[in-house]
N, C-alpha and C. Protein backbone atom coordinates (compact mmCIF):
# COMPACT_ATOMS: atom_id res chain seq x y z
N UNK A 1 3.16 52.48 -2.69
CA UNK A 1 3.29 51.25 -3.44
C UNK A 1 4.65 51.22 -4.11
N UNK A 2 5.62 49.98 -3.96
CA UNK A 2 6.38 49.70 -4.55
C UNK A 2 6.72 49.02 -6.00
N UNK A 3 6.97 50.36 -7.25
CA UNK A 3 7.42 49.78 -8.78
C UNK A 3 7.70 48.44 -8.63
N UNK A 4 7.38 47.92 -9.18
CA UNK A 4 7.29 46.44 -10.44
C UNK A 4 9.28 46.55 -10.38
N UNK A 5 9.40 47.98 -10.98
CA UNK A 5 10.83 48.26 -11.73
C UNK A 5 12.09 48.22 -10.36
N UNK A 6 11.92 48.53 -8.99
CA UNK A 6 12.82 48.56 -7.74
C UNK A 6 12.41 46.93 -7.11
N UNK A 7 11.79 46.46 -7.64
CA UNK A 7 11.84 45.26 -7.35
C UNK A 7 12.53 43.80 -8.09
N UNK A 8 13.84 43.12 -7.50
CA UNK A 8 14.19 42.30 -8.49
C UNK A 8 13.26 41.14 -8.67
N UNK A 9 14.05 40.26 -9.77
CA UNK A 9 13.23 39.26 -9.97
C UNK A 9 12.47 38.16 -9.32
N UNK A 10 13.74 37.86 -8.07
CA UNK A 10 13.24 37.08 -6.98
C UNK A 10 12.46 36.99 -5.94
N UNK A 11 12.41 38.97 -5.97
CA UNK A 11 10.91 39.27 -5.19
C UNK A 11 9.98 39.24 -5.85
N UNK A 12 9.77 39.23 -6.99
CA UNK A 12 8.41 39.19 -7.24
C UNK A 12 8.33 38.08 -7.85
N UNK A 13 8.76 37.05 -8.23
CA UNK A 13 8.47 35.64 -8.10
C UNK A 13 7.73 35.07 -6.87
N UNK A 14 8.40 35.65 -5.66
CA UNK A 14 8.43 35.39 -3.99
C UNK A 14 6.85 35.94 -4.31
N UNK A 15 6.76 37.20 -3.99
CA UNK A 15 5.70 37.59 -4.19
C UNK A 15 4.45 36.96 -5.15
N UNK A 16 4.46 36.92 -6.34
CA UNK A 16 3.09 35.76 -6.91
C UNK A 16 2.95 34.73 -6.44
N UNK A 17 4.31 34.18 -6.08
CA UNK A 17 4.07 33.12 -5.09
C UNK A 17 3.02 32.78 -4.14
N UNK A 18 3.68 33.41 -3.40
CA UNK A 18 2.67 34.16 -2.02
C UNK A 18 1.34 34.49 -2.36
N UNK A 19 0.79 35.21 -3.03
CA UNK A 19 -0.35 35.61 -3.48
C UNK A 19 -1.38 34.32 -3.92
N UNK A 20 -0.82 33.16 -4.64
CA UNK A 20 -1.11 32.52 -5.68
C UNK A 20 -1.52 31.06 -4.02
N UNK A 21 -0.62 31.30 -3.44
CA UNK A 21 0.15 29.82 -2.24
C UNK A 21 -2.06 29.60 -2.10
N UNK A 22 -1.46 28.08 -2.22
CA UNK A 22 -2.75 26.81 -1.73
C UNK A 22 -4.13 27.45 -2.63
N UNK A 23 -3.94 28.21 -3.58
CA UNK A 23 -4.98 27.85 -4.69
C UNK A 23 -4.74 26.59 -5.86
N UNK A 24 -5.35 26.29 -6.64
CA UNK A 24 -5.63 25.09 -7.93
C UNK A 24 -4.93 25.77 -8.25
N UNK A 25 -4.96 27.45 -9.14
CA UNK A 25 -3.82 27.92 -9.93
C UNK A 25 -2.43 28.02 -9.58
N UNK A 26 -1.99 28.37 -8.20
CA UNK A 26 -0.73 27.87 -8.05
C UNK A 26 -0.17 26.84 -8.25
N UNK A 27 -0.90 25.44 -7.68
CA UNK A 27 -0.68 24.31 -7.91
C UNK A 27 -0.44 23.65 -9.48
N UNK A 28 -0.95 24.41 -10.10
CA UNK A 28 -1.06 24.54 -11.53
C UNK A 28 0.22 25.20 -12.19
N UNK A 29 0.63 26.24 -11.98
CA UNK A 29 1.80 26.39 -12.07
C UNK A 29 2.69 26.02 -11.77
N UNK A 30 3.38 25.72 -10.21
CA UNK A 30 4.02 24.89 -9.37
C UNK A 30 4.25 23.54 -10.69
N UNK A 31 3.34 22.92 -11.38
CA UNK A 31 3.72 22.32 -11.61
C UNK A 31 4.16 21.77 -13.34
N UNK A 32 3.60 23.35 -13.62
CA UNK A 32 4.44 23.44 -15.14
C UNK A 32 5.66 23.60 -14.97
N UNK A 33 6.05 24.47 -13.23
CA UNK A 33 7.59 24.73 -13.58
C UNK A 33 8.27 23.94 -13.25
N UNK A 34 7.64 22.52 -12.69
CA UNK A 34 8.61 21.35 -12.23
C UNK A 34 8.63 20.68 -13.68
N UNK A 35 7.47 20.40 -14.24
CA UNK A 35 7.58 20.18 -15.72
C UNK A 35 8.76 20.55 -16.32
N UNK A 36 9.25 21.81 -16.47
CA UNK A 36 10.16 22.21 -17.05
C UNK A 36 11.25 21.58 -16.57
N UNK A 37 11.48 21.81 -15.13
CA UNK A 37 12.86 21.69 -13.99
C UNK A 37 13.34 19.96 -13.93
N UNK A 38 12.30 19.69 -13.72
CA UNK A 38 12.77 17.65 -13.62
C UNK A 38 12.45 16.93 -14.42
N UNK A 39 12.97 15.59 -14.69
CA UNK A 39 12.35 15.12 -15.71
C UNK A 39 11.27 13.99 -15.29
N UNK A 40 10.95 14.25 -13.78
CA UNK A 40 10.05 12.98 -13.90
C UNK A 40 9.22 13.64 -12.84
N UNK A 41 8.13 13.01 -13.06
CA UNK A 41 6.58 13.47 -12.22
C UNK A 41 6.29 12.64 -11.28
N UNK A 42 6.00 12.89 -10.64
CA UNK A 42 5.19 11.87 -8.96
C UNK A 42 3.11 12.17 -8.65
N UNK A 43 2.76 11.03 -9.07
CA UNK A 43 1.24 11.25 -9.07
C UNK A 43 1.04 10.26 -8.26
N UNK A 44 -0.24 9.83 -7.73
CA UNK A 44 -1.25 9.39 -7.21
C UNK A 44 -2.30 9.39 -7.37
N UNK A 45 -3.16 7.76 -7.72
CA UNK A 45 -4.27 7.35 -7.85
C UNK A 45 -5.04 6.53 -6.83
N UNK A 46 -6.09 6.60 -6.39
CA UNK A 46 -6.17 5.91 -5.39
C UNK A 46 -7.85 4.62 -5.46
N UNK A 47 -8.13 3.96 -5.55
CA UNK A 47 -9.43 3.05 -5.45
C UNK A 47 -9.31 3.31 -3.99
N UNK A 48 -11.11 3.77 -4.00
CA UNK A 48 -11.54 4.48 -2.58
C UNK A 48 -12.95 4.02 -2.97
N UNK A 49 -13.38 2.98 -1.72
CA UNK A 49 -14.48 2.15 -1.61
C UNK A 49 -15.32 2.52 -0.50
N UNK A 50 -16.53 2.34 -0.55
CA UNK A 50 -17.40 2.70 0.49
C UNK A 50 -17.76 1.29 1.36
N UNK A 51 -19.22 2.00 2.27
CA UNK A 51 -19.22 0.49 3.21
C UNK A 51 -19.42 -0.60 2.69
N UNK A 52 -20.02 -0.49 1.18
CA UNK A 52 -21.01 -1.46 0.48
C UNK A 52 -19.76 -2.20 -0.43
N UNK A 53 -18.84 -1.58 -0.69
CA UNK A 53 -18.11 -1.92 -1.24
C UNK A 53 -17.55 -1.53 -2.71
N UNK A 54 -19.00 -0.20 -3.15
CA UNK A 54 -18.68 0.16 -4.23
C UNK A 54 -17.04 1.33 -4.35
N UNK A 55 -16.96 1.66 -5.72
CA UNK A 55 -15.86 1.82 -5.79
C UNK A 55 -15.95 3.70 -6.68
N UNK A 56 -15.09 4.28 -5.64
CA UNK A 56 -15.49 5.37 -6.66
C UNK A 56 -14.76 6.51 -7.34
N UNK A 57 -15.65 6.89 -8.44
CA UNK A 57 -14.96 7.15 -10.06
C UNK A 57 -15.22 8.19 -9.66
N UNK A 58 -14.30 9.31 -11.57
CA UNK A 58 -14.71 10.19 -11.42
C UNK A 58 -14.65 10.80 -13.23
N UNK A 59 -15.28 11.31 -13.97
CA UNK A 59 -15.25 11.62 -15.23
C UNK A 59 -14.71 13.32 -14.99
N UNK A 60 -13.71 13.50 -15.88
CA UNK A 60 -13.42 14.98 -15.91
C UNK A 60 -14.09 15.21 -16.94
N UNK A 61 -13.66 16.70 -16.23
CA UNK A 61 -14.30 17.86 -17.78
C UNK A 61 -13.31 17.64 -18.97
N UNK A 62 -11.76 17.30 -18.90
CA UNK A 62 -10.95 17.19 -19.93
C UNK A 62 -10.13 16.31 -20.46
N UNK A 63 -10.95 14.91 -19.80
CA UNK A 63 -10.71 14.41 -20.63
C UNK A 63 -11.97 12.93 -20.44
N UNK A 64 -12.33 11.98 -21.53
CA UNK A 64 -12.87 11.31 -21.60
C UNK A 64 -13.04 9.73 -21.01
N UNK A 65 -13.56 9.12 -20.47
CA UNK A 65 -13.63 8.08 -19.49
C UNK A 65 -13.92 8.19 -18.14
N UNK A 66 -13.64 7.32 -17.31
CA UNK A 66 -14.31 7.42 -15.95
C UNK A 66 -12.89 6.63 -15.52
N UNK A 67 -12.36 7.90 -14.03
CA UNK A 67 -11.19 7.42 -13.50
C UNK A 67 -11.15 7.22 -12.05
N UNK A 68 -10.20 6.43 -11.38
CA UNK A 68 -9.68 6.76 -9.49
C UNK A 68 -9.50 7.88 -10.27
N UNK A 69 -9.79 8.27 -8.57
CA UNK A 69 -9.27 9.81 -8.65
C UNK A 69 -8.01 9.79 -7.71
N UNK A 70 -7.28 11.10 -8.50
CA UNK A 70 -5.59 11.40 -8.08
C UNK A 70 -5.09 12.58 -8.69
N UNK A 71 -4.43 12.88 -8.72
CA UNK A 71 -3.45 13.87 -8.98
C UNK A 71 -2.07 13.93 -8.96
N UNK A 72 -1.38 14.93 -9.12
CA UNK A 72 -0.09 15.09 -8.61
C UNK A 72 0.15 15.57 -7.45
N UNK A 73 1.35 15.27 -6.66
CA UNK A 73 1.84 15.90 -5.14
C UNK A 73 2.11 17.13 -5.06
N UNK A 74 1.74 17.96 -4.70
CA UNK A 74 2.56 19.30 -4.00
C UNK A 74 3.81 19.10 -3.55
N UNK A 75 4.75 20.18 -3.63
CA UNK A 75 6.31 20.46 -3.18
C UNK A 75 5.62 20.33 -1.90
N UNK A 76 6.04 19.15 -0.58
CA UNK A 76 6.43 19.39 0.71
C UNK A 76 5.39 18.08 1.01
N UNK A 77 4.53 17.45 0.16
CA UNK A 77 3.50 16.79 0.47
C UNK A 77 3.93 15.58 0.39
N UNK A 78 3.17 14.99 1.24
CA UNK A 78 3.49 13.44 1.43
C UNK A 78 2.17 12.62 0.83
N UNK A 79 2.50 11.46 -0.64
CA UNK A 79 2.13 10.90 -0.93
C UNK A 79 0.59 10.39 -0.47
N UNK A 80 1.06 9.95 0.87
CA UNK A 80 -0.93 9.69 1.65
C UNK A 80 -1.20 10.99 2.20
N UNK A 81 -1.11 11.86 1.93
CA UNK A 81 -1.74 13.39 2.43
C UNK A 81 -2.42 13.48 0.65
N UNK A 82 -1.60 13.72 -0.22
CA UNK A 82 -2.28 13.85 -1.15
C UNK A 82 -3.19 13.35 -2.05
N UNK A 83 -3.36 11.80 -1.47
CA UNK A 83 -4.46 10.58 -1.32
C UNK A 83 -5.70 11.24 -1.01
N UNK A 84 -5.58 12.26 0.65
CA UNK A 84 -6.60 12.83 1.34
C UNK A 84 -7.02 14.00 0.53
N UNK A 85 -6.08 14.58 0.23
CA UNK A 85 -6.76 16.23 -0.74
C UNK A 85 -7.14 15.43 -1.80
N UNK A 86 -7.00 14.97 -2.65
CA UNK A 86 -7.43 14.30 -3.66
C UNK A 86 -8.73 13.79 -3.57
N UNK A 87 -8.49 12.77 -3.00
CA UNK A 87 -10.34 12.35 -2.93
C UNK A 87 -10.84 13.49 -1.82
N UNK A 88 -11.07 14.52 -1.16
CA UNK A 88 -11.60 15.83 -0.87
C UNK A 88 -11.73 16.41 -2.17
N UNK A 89 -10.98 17.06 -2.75
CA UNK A 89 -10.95 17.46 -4.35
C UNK A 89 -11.74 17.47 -5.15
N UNK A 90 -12.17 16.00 -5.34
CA UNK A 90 -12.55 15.75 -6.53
C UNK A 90 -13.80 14.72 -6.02
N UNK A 91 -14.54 14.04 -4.76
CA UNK A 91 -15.65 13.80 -4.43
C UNK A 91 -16.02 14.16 -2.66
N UNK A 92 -15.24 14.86 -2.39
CA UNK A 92 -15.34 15.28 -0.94
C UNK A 92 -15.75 14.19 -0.25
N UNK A 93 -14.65 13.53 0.06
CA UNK A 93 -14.06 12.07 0.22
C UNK A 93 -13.77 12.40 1.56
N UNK A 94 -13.65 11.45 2.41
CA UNK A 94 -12.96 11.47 3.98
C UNK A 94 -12.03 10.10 4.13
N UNK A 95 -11.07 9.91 4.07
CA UNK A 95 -10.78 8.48 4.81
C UNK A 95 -11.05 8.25 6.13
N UNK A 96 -10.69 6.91 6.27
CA UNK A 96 -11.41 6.37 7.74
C UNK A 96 -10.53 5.77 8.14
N UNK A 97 -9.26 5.29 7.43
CA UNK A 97 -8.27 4.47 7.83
C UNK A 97 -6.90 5.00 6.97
N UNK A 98 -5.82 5.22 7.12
CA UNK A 98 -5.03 5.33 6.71
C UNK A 98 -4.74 4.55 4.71
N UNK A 99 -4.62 5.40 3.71
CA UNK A 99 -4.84 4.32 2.46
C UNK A 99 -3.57 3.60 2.40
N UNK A 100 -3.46 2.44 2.09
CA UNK A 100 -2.55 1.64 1.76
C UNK A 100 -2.04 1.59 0.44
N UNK A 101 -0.64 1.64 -0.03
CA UNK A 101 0.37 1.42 -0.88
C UNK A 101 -0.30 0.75 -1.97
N UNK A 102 -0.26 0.03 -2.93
CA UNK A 102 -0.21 -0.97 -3.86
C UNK A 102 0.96 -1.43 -4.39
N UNK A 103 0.92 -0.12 -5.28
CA UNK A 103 2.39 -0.33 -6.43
C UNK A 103 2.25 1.02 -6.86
N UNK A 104 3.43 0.69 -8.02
CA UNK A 104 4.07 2.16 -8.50
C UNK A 104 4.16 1.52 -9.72
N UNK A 105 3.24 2.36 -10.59
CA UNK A 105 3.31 2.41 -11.93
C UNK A 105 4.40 3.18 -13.05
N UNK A 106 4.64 2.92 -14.58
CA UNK A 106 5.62 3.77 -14.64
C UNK A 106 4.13 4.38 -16.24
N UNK A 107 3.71 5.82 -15.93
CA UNK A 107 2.95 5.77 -16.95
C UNK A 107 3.62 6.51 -18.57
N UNK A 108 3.58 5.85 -19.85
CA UNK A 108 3.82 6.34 -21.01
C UNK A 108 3.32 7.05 -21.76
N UNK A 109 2.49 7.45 -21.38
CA UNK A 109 1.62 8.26 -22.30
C UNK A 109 2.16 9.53 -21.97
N UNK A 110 1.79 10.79 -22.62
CA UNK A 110 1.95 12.60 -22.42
C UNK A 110 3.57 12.27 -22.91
N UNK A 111 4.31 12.80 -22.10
CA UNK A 111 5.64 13.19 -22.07
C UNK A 111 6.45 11.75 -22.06
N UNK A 112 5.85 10.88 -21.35
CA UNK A 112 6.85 9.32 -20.31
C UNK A 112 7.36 9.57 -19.95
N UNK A 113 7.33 10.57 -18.89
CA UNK A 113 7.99 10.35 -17.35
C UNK A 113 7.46 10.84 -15.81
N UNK A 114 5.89 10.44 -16.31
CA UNK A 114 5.52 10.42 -14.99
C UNK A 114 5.15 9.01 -14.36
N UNK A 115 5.13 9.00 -12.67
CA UNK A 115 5.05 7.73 -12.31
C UNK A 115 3.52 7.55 -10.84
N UNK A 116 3.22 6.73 -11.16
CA UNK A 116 1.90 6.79 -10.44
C UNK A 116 1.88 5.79 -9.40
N UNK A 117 1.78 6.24 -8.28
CA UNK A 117 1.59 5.63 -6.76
C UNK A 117 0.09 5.22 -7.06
N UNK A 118 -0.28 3.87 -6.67
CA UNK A 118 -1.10 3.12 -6.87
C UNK A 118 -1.85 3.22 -5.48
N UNK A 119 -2.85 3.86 -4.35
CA UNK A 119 -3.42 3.25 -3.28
C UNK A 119 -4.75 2.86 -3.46
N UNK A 120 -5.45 2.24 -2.26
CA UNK A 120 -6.00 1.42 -2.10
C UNK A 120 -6.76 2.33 -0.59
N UNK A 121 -8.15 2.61 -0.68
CA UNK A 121 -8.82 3.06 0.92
C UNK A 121 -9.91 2.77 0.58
N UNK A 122 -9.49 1.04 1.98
CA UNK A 122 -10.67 0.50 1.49
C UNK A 122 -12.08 1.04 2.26
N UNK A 123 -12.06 1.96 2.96
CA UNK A 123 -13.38 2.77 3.40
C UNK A 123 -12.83 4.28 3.62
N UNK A 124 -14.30 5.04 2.70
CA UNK A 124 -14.05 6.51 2.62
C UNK A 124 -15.45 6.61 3.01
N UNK A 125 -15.70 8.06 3.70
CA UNK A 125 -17.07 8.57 3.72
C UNK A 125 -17.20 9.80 2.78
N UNK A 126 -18.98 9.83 2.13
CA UNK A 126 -18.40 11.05 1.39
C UNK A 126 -19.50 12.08 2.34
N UNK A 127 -18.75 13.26 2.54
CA UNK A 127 -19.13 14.20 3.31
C UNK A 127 -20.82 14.89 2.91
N UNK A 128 -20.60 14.95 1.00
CA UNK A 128 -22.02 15.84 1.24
C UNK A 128 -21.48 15.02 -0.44
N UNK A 129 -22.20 15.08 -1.52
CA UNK A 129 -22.48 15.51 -3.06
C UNK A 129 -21.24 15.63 -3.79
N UNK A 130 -20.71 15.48 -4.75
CA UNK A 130 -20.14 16.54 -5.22
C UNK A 130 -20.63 17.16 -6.30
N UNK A 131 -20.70 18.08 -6.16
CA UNK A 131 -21.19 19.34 -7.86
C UNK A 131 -20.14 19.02 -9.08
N UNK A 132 -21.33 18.95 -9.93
CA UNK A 132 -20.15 18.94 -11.37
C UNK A 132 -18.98 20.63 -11.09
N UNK A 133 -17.78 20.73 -11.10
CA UNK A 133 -17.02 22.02 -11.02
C UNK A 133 -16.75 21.48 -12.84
N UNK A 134 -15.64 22.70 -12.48
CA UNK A 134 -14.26 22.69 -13.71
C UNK A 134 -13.60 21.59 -14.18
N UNK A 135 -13.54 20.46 -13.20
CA UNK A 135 -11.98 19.98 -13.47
C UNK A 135 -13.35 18.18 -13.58
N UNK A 136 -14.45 18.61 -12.64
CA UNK A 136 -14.91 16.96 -12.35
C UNK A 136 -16.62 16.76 -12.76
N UNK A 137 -16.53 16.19 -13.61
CA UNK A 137 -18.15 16.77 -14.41
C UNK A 137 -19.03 15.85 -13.74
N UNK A 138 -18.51 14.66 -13.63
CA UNK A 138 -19.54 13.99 -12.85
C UNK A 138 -18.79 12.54 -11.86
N UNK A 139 -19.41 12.04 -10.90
CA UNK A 139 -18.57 11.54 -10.24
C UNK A 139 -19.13 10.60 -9.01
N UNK A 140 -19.07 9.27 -8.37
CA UNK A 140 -20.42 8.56 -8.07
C UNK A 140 -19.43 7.07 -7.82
N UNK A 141 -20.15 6.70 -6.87
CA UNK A 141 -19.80 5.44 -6.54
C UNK A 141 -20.61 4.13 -7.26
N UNK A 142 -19.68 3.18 -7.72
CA UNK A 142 -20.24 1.97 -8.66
C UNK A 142 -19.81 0.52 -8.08
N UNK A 143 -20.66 -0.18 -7.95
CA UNK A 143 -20.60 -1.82 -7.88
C UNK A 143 -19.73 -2.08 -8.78
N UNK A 144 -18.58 -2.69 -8.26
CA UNK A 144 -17.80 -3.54 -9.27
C UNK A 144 -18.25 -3.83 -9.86
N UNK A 145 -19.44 -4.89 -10.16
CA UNK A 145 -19.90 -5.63 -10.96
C UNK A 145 -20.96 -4.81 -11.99
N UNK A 146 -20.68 -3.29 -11.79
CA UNK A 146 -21.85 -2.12 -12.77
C UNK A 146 -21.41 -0.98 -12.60
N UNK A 147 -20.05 -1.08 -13.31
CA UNK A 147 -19.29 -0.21 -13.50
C UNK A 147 -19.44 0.72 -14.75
N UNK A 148 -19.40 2.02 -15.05
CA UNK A 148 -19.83 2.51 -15.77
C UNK A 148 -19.39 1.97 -17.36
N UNK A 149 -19.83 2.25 -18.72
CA UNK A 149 -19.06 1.90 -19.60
C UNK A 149 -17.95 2.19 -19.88
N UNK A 150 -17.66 3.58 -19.82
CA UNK A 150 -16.56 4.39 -20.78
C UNK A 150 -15.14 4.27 -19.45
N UNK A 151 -15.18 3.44 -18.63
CA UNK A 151 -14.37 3.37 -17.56
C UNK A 151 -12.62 3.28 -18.24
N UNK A 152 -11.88 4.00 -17.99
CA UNK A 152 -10.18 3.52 -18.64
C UNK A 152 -9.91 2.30 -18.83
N UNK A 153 -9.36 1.90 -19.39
CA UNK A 153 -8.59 0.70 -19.37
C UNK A 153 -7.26 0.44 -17.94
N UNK A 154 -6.74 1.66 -17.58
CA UNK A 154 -5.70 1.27 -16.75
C UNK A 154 -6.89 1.40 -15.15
N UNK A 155 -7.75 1.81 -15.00
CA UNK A 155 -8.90 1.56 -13.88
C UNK A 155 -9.20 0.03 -14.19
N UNK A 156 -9.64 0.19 -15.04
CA UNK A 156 -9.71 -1.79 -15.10
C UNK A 156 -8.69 -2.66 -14.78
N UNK A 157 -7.51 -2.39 -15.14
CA UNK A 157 -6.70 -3.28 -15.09
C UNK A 157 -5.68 -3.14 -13.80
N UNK A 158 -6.18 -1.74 -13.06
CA UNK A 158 -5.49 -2.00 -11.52
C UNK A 158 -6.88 -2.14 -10.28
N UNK A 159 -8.11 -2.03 -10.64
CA UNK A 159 -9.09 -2.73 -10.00
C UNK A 159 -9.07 -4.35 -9.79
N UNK A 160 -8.59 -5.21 -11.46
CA UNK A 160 -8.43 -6.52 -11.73
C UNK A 160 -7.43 -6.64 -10.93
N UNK A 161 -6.28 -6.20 -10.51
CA UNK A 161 -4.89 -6.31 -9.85
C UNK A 161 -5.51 -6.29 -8.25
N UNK A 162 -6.19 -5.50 -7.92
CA UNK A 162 -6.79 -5.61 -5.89
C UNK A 162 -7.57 -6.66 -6.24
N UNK A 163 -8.53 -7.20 -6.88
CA UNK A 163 -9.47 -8.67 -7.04
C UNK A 163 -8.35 -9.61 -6.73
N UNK A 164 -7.31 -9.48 -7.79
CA UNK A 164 -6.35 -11.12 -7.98
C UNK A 164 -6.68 -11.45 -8.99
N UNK A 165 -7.10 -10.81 -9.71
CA UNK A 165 -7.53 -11.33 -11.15
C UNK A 165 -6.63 -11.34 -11.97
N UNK A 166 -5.54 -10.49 -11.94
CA UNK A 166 -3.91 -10.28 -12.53
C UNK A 166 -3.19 -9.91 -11.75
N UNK A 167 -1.76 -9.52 -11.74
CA UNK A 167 -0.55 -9.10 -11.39
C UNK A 167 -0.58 -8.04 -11.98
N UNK A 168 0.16 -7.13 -11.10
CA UNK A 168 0.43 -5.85 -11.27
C UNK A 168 1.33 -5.63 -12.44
N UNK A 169 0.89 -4.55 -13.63
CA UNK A 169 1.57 -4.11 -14.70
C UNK A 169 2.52 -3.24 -13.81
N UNK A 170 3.56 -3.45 -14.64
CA UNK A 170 4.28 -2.00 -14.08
C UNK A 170 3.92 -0.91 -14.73
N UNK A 171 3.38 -0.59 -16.07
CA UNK A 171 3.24 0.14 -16.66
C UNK A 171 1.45 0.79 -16.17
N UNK A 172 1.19 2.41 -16.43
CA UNK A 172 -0.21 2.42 -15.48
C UNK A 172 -1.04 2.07 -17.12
């Protein structure tokens, strides 16, 4: 076995790397250190509807309300790939059609400077359940019209934006 101490810094960065590559905790890191490195974030949210037409949410463990589900991109990932891990993720989601664009939000809250890709898939299948985990406590498809209470305000107001009920905020 090779010392910690004959090894420089860049190997063993390389190395946790490696060790850590395509878990949540890498990804998790990966993206404190872009945190640090850039000043602006790239996320994705997506409204993902079934045959019926309901629409579906998802309540985390950390924080309060009922959201699309999304995330942030991985280094190398393309925007509608991370549409697909995402809703896999967080309701073991399938698309059926490629998701479509909306808009690009600019969101203010945390830091202000992350920015949120808005899509739209208007048919997903969900594979099996999803289990309350860590990150998604509970999570379920809803009739527009019986939508849960505690739903966000910016879910409302980019659901109202695919109706025609408003114009797109720029702000999420």
């Amino acid at each position: 076995m090779v010392s910690s101490s004959s090894r420089s810094g860049a190997e063993e960065k390389s190395l946790l790397l490696r060790l850590l590559d395509g878990t949540k905790t890498a990804r998790r890191l990966r993206h404190l250190a872009m945190l640090a490195a850039r000043p602006m974030t790239l996320g994705i949210r997506a409204a993902a509807f079934d045959a019926s037409g309901a629409v579906f949410l998802v309540r985390h463990t950390y924080m309060s309300g009922w959201y699309l589900p999304g995330g942030g991109l991985d280094p190398g990932e393309t925007a509608a790939s991370a549409v697909a891990r995402e809703l896999g993720e967080e309701g073991n989601l399938r698309l059926a059609a490629p998701p479509r664009l909306v808009s690009v939000h600019f969101n203010r809250s945390g830091l202000g400077r992350d920015h949120v890709l808005f899509f739209q898939c208007p048919l997903v299948h969900q594979t099996a359940p999803k289990p309350a985990d860590r990150e998604i406590a509970e999570s379920g498809f809803f009739p527009l019209d019986a939508l849960p209470e505690a739903v966000t305000p910016a879910t409302l107001r980019r659901l109202a934006e695919l109706r025609g009920d408003q114009s797109a905020d720029p702000d999420w």
